[in-house]
Each structure stands twice: as C-alpha cells, then as structure tokens.
Protein backbone atom coordinates (compact mmCIF):
# COMPACT_ATOMS: atom_id res chain seq x y z
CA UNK A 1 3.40 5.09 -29.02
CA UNK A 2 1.30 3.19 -26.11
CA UNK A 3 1.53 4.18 -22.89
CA UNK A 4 3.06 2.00 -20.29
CA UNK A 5 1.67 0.56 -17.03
CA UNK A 6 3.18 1.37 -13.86
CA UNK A 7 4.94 -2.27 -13.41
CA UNK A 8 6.36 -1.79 -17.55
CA UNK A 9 7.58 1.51 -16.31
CA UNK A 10 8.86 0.59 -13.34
CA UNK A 11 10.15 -3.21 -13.47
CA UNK A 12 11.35 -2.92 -17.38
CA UNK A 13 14.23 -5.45 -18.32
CA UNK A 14 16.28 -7.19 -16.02
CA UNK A 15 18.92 -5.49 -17.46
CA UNK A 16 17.50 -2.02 -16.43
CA UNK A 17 17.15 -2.91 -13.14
CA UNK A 18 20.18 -3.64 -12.34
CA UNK A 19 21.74 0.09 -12.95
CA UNK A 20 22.41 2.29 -10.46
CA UNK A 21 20.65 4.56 -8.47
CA UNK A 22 21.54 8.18 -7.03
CA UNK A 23 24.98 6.64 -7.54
CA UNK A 24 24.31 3.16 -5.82
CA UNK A 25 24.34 0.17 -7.93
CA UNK A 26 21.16 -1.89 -6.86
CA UNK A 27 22.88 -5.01 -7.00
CA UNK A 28 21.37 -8.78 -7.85
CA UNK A 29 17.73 -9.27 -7.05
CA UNK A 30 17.15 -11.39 -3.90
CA UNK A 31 13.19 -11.48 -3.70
CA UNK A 32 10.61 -10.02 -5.66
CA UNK A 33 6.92 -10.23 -5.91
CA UNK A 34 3.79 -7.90 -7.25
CA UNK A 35 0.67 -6.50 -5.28
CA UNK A 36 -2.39 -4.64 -6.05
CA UNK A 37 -2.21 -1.06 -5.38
CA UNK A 38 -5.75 -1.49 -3.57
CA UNK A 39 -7.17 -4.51 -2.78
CA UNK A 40 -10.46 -5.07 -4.46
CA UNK A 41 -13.61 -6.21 -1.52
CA UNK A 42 -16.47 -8.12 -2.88
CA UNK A 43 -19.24 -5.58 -1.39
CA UNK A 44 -23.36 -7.05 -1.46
CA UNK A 45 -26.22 -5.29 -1.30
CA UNK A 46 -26.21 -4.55 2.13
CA UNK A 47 -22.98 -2.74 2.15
CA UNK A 48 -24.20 -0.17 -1.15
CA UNK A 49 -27.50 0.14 1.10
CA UNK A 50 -25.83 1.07 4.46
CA UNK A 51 -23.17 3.44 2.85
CA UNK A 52 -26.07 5.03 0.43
CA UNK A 53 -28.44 5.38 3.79
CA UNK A 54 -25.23 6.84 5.76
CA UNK A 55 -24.01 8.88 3.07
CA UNK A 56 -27.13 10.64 2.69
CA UNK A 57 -27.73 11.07 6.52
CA UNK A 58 -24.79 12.88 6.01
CA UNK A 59 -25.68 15.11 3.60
CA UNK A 60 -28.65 15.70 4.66
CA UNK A 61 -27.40 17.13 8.06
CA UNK A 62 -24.43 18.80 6.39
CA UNK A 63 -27.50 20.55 4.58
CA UNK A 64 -29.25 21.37 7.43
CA UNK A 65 -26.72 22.47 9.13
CA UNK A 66 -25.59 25.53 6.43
CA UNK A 67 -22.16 23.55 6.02
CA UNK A 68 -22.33 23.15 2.27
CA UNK A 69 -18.23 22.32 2.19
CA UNK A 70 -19.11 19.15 3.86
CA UNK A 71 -21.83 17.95 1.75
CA UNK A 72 -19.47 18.81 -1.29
CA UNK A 73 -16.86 16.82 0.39
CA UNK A 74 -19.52 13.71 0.97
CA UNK A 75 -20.32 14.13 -2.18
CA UNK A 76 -16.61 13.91 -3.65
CA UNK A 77 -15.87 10.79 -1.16
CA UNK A 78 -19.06 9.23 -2.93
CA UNK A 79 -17.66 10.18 -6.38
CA UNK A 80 -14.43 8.82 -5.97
CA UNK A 81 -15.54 5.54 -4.57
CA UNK A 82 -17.48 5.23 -7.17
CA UNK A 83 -14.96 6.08 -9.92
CA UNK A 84 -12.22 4.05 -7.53
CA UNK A 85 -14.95 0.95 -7.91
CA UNK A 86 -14.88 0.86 -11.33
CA UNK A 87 -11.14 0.91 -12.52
CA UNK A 88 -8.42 -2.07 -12.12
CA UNK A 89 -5.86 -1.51 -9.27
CA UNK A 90 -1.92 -1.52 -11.04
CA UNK A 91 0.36 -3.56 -9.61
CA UNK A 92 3.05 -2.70 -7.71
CA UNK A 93 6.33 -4.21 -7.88
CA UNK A 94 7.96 -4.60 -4.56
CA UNK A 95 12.10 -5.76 -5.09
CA UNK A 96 14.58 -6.95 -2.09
CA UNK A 97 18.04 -5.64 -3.62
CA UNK A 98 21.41 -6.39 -2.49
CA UNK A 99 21.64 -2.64 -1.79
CA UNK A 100 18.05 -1.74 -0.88
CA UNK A 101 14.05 -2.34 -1.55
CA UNK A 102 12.39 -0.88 -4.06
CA UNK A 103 8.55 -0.35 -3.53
CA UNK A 104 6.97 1.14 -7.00
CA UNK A 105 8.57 3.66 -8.39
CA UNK A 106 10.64 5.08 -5.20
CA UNK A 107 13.64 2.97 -4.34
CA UNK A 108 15.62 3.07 -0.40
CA UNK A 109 19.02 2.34 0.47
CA UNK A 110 18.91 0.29 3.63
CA UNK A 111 20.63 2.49 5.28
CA UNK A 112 17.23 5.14 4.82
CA UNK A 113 15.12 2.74 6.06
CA UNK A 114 14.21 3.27 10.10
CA UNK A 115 12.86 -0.05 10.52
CA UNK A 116 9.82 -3.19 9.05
CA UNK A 117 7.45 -5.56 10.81
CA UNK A 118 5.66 -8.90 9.57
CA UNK A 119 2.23 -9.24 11.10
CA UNK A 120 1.49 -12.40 9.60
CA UNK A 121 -1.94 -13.78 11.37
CA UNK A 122 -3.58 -15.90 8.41
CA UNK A 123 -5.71 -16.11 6.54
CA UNK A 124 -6.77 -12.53 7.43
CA UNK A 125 -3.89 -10.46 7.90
CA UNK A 126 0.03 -11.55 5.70
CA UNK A 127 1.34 -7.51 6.06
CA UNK A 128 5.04 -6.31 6.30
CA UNK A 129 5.41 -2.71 7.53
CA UNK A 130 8.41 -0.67 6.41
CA UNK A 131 9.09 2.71 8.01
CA UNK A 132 11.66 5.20 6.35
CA UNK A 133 13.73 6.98 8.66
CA UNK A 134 13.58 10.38 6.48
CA UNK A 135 10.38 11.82 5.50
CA UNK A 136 8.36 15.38 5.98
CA UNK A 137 5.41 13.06 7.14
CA UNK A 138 6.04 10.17 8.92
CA UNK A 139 5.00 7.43 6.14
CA UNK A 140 5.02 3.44 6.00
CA UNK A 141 4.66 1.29 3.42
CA UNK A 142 2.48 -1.40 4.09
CA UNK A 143 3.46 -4.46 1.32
CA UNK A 144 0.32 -7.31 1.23
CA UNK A 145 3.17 -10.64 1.78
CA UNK A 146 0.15 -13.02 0.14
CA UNK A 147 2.14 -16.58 -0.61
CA UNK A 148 5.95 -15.19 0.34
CA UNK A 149 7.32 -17.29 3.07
CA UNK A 150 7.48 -14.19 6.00
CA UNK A 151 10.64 -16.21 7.53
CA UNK A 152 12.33 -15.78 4.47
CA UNK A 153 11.32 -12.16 3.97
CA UNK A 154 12.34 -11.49 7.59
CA UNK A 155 15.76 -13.12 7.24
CA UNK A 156 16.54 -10.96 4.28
CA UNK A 157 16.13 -7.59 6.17
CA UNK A 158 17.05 -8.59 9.52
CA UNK A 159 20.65 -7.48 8.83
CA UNK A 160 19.98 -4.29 7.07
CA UNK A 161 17.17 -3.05 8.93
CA UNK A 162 15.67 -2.67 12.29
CA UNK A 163 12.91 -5.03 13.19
CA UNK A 164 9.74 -3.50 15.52
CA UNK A 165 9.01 -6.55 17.93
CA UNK A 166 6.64 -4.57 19.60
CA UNK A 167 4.79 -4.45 16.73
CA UNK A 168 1.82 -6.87 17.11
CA UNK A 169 -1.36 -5.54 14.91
CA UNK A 170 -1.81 -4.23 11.48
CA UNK A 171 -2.37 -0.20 11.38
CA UNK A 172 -5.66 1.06 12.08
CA UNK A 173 -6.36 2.44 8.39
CA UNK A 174 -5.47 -1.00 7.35
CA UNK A 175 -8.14 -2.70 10.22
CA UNK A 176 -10.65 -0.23 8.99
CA UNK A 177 -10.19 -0.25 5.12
CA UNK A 178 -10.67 -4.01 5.37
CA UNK A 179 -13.98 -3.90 7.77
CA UNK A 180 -15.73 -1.02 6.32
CA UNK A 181 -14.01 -2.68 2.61
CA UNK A 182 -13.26 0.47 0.87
C-alpha cells in the first residue's frame, strides 16, 4: 500500500473532515488554504560562499579551541541544510472551522486559542500569528496568508479569538530565516 502525504493524511475527504474531534464536531468549513512547511529561498553563489567561509571559520575555531561538540554540531547544522536543501517542503493544510482551526495535523477549539495577529506589509511580509493559550512551551503558529484576503481572515476570528493590536512586526526567527534564507 503507498504511503500518504501529510495533506492525504490530514485533509482526506470532505466527508472525514467533518467528524468530530475529542468530542467536538468541527462543523462546516469557512476558509481553507495550503502552505509550504518551509519556504524554499533561491540562494546564489555568494550565499553557498559566505555560509561555506563562515561555517568553516567556525569549525576551525571550535577546533582550536578543544570544543569538538561544537564542531560536531556545525557540522550537523551543515548536514541538515544540506539534506533540508534537497527535499520538497509538504504542504500544510491550514482550515477555519465553525468550531475551531486546524493547522496540520493538530486541531484547536477556539476556546484553546489565547489569541492571532495579521502582519500583512506586502509584498514582503502576508503572516498571521496564532498563539495557543495551553502549551508546556509557549508556541505560535505562524500561517504564510499568500493571496487570502487578511480582512476576511481577520473577520472570521475576531469573534472567537483575541486579536494582539500591539502586534506590529513578524517574529524575529521569521525576520532572520528570511534574511539569512535558510
């Protein structure tokens, strides 16, 4: 039998996603789109030729300096950049429910969700933010909006969850991931 992607796993019929979850039906679907689990930079030959010279700065001082666990960890970032490079990204659905949102695999009640944000500064940045209110480690979900109206997004949620006005840039590790594109 052939394995499934994520999104055949995950999406399935329309029929299937309409059942319920931990005892809550899910209700009609009001909005749904797909993303890339990673978005893919076009890097030149500058960018391979500054991260080659950094990374082996690195290692060379990490050598130098007798600590060998952080030139194997240079060495494992450099791996799985490599091996990160090379394979497709899965998509990701992302559902607006009646009951909830449903990012991937993991679905939340509105009612577990603290609170979202648009930052929607184009062409660079179309990003919704969703915090959940209960997690070990303070998490958020940061959903690429790409062609969804953020008006219409916004006046989905804004009665089920919290919106952070105060909110005005994307996260760092989102700023950074798209400068340094890794």
């Amino acid at each position: 039998m052939p394995k499934k992607t994520l999104e055949q796993r995950v999406q399935g019929s329309a029929a299937q996603r309409n059942v319920p979850t931990r005892g809550v039906h899910r209700g009609r679907v009001l909005m749904e789109w797909s993303f890339p689990e990673y978005e893919r930079h076009q890097r030149g030959l500058l960018w391979y030729i500054i991260a080659l010279t950094v990374s082996i700065g690195l290692l060379v001082y990490a050598v130098r300096d007798g600590n060998f666990l952080f030139a194997l960890m240079i060495l494992l970032v450099g791996l799985i950049l490599f091996t990160h490079h090379r394979s497709e990204p899965l998509e990701i659905p992302f559902i607006i429910y009646d009951a909830g949102i449903q990012v991937g695999g993991q679905f939340f009640l509105f009612r577990e969700l603290q609170s979202f944000s648009i930052i929607y500064e184009p062409p660079v940045v179309k990003t919704m933010y969703l915090i959940p209110k209960r997690q070990f480690i303070q998490r958020e979900f940061s959903i690429p909006l790409y062609d969804q109206n953020p008006l219409h997004v916004r006046s989905l949620l804004i009665d089920f969850i919290d919106e952070d006005l105060n909110r005005e840039e994307e996260s760092t590790s989102d700023t950074l991931a798209r400068l340094l594109k890794l």
